[in-house]
C-alpha atoms as a PDB file:
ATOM      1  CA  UNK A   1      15.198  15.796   7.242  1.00  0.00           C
ATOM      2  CA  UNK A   2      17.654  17.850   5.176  1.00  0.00           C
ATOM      3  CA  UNK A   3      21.016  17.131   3.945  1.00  0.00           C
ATOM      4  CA  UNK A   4      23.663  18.488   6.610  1.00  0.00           C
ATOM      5  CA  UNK A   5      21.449  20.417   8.424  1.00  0.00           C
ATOM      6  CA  UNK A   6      20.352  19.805  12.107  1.00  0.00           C
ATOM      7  CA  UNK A   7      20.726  16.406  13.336  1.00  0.00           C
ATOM      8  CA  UNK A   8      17.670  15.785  15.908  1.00  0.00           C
ATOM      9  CA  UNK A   9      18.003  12.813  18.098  1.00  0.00           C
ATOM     10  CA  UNK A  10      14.536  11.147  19.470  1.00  0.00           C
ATOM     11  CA  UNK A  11      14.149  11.515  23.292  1.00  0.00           C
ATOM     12  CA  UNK A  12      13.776   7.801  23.546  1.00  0.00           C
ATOM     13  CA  UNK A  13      17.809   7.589  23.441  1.00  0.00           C
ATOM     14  CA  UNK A  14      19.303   8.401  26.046  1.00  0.00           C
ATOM     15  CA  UNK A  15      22.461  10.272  25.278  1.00  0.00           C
ATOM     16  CA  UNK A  16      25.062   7.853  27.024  1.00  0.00           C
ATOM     17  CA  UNK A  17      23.353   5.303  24.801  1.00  0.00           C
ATOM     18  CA  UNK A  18      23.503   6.654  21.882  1.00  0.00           C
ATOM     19  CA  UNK A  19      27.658   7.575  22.595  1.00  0.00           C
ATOM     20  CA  UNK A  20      27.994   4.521  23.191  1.00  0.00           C
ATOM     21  CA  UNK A  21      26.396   2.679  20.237  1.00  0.00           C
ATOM     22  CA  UNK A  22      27.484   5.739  17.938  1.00  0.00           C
ATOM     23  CA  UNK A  23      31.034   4.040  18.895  1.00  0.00           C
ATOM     24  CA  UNK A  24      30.380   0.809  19.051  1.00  0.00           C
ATOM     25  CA  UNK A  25      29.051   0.966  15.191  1.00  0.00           C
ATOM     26  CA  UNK A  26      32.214   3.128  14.067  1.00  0.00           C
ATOM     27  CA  UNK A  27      34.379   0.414  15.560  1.00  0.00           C
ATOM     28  CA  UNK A  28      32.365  -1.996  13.851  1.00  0.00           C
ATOM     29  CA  UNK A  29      32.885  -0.516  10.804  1.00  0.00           C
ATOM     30  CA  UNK A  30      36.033   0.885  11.282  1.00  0.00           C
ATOM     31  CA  UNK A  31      35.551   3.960  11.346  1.00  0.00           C
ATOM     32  CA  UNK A  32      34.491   3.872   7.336  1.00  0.00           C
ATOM     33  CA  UNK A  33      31.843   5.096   4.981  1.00  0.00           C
ATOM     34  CA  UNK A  34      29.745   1.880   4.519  1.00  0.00           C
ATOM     35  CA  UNK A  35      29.207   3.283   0.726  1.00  0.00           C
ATOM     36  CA  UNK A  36      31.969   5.332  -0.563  1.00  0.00           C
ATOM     37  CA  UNK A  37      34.949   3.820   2.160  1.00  0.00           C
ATOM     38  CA  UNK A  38      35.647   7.593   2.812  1.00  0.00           C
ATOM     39  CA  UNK A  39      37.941   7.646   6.423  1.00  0.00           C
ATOM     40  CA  UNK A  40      38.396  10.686   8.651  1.00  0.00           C
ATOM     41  CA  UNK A  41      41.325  10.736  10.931  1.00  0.00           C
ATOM     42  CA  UNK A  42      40.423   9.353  14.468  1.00  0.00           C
ATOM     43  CA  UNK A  43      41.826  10.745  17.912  1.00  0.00           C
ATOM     44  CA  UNK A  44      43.216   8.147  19.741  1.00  0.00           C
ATOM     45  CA  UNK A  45      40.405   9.634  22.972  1.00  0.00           C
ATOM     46  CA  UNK A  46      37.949   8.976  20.644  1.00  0.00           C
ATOM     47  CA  UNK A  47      35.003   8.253  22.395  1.00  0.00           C
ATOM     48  CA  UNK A  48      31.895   8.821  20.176  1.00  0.00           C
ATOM     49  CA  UNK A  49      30.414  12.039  22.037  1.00  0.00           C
ATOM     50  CA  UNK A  50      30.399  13.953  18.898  1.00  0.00           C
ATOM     51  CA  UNK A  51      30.709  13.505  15.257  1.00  0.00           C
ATOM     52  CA  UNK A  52      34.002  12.612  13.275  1.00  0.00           C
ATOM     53  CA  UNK A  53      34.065  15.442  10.848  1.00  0.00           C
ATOM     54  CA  UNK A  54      36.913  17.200   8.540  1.00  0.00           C
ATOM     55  CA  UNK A  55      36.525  20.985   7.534  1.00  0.00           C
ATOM     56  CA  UNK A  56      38.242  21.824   4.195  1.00  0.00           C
ATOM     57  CA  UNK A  57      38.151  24.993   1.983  1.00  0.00           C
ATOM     58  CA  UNK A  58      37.880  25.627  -1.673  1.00  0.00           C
ATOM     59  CA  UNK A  59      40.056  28.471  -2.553  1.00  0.00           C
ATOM     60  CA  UNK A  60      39.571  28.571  -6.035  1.00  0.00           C
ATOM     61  CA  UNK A  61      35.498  28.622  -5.286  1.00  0.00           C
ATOM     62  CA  UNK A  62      35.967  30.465  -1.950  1.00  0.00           C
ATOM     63  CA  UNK A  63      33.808  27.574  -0.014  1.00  0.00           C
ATOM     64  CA  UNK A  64      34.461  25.790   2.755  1.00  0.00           C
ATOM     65  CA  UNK A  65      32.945  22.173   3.262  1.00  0.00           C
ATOM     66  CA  UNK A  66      32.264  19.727   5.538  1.00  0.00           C
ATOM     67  CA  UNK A  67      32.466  15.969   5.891  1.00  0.00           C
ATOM     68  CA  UNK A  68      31.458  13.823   8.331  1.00  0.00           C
ATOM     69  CA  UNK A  69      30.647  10.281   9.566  1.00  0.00           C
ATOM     70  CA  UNK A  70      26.992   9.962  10.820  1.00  0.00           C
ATOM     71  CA  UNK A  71      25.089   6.852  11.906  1.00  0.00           C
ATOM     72  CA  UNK A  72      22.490   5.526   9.538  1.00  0.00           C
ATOM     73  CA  UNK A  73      19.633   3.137   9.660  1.00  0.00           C
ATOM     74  CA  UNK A  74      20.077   0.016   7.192  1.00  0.00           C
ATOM     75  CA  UNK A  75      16.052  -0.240   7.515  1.00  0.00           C
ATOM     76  CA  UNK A  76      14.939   3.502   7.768  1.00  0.00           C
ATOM     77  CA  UNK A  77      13.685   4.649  11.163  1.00  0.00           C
ATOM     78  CA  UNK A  78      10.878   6.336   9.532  1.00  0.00           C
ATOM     79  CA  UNK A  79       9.911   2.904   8.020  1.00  0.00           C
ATOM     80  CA  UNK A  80       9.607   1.057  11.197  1.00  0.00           C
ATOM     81  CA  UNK A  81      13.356   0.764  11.927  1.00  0.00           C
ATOM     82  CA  UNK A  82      14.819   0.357  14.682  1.00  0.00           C
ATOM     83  CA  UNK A  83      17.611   1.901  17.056  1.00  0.00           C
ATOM     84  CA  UNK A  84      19.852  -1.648  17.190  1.00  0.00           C
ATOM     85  CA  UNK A  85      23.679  -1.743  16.219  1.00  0.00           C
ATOM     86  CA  UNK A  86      22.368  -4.764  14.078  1.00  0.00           C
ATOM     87  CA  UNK A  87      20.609  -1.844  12.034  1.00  0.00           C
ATOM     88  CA  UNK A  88      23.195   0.651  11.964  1.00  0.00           C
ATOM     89  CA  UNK A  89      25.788   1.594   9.838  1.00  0.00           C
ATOM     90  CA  UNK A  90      28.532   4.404   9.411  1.00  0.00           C
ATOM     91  CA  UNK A  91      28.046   6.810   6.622  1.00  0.00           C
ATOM     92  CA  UNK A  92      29.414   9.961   5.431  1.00  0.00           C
ATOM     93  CA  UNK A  93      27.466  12.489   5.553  1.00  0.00           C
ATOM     94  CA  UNK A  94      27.248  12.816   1.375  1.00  0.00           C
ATOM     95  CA  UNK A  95      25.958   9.170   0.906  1.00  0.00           C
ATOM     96  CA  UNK A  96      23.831   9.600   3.594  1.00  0.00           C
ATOM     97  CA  UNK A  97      22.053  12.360   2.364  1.00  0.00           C
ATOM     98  CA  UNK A  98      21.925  10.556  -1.730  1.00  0.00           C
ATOM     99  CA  UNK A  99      20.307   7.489   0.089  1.00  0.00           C
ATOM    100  CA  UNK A 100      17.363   9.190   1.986  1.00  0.00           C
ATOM    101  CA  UNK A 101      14.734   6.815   3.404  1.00  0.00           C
ATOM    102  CA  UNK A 102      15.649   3.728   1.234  1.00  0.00           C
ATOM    103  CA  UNK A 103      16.730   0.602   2.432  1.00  0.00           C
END
């Protein structure tokens, strides 16, 4: 899967379930990166049907940029992982993308 690109969720999970988990891992981990301890500001509605994510722009470079926080498996799903809170974590979107498929 590529970095920040199109996030493609299995039709095994339903998508109440996976709102609901999404949250219940952010909560968890308080709404942190798991690697890096980067923190987005969280509505108060907060309720996990979309992504936490900040949009900022480089003015000297002329880019804009996005962060988010993303749900990640602590034993890849491509490795036999599975969908379980017990093996999810919150990650930002750039340590997400540096870890890949390792455990």
């Amino acid at each position: 899967m590529a970095c920040g690109a199109v996030i493609i969720i299995s039709r095994k999970v339903h998508p109440d379930t996976f709102r609901r988990t999404r949250l219940a891992v952010h909560l968890r981990d308080d709404f942190k990166c798991q690697h890096c301890g980067w923190q987005p500001p969280v509505p108060s509605d907060y309720d996990g049907r979309y992504a936490l994510s900040v949009v900022t722009y480089d003015a000297d470079q002329g880019k804009y940029g996005c962060r988010l926080l993303e749900l990640d498996h602590i034993h890849p799903y491509a490795r036999g992982g599975k969908f379980q809170i017990g093996n999810l974590q919150t990650l930002c979107n750039y340590c997400n993308c540096s870890k890949g498929d390792r455990v």
